[in-house]
Protein backbone atom coordinates (compact mmCIF):
# COMPACT_ATOMS: atom_id res chain seq x y z
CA UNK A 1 43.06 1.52 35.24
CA UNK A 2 43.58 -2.30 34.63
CA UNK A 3 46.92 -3.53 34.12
CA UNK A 4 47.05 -6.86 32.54
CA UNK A 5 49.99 -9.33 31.94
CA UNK A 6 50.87 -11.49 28.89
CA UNK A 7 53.55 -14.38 27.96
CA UNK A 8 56.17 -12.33 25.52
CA UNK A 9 54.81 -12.69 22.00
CA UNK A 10 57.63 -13.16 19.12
CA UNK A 11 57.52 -10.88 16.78
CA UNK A 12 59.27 -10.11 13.62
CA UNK A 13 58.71 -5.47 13.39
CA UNK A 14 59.38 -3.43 10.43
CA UNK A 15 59.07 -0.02 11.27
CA UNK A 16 58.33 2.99 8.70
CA UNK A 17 57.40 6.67 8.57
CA UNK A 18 54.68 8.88 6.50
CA UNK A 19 50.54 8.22 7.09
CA UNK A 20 49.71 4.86 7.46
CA UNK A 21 47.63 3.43 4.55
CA UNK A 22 45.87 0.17 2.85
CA UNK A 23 48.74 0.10 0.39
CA UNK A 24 51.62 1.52 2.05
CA UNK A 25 50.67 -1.14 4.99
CA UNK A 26 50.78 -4.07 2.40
CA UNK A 27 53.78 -2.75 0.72
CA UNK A 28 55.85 -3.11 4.02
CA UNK A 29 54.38 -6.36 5.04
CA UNK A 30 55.26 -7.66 1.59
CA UNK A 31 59.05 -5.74 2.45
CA UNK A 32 59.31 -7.43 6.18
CA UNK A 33 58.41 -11.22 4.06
CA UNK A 34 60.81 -10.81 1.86
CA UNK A 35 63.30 -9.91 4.76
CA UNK A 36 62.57 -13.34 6.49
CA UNK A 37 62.99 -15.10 3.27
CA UNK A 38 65.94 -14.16 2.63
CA UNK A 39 66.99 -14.79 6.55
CA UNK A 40 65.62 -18.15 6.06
CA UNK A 41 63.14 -17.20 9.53
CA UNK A 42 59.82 -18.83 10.14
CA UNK A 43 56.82 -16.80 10.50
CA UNK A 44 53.02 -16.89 10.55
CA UNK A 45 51.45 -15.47 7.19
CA UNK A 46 48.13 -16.09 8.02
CA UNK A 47 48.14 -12.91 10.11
CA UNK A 48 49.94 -9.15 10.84
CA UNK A 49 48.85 -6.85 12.74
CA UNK A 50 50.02 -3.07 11.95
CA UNK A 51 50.47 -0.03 14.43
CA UNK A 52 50.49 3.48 13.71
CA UNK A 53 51.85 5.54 16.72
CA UNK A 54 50.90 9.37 15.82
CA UNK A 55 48.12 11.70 16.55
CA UNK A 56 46.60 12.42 12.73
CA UNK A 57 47.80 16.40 13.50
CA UNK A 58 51.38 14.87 13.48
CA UNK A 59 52.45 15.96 9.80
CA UNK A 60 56.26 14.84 9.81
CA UNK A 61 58.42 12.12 11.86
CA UNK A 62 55.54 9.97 11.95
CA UNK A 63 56.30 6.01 13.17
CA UNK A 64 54.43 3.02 12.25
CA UNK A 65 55.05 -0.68 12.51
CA UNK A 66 54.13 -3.78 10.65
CA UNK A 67 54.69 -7.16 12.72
CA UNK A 68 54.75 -11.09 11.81
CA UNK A 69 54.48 -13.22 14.55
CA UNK A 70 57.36 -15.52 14.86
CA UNK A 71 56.65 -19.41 13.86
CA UNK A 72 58.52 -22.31 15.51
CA UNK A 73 59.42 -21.27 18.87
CA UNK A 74 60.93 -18.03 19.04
CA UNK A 75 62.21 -18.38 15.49
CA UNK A 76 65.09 -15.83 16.76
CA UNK A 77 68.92 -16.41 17.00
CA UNK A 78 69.99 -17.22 19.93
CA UNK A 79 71.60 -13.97 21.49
C-alpha cells in the first residue's frame, strides 16, 4: 500500500442516485452547469470527471457524483 499526497483540487460536485449511465451522466453535468450559471461561478468545461460509488449488486440507495473543476482560483465564496 502506497499512500500518495496531492494539493486540494476545487471542485464544483453534484451528487445523484440510480445506475450510472452515458446519458444520465450528461444530464447531471448539463444540471451542475446550469447551477454555476446561474451562481455566476467559474469553472473548467473542457473536462468532468464522474464517480459512481456502488458495487453493481447494489440495487437501491446508490450514490454517484459528477464534478467541474473550479476555474479562477478557488472560484468558492469565501467561508
Amino acid at each position: 500500500v502506497f499512500v500518495e499526497r496531492f494539493p486540494a483540487l476545487p471542485t464544483y460536485v453534484r451528487s445523484f442516485g440510480g445506475w450510472l449511465t452515458g446519458a444520465n451522466r450528461r444530464a447531471h453535468i448539463q444540471a451542475l452547469d446550469a447551477s454555476l450559471g446561474r451562481d455566476a461561478r467559474r469553472f473548467d468545461r473542457s473536462w468532468h470527471y464522474s464517480a459512481g460509488y456502488n458495487s453493481p449488486m447494489k440495487l437501491f440507495g446508490r450514490h454517484n457524483e459528477v464534478w467541474r473543476l473550479a476555474g479562477g482560483g478557488l472560484g468558492c465564496a469565501p467561508e
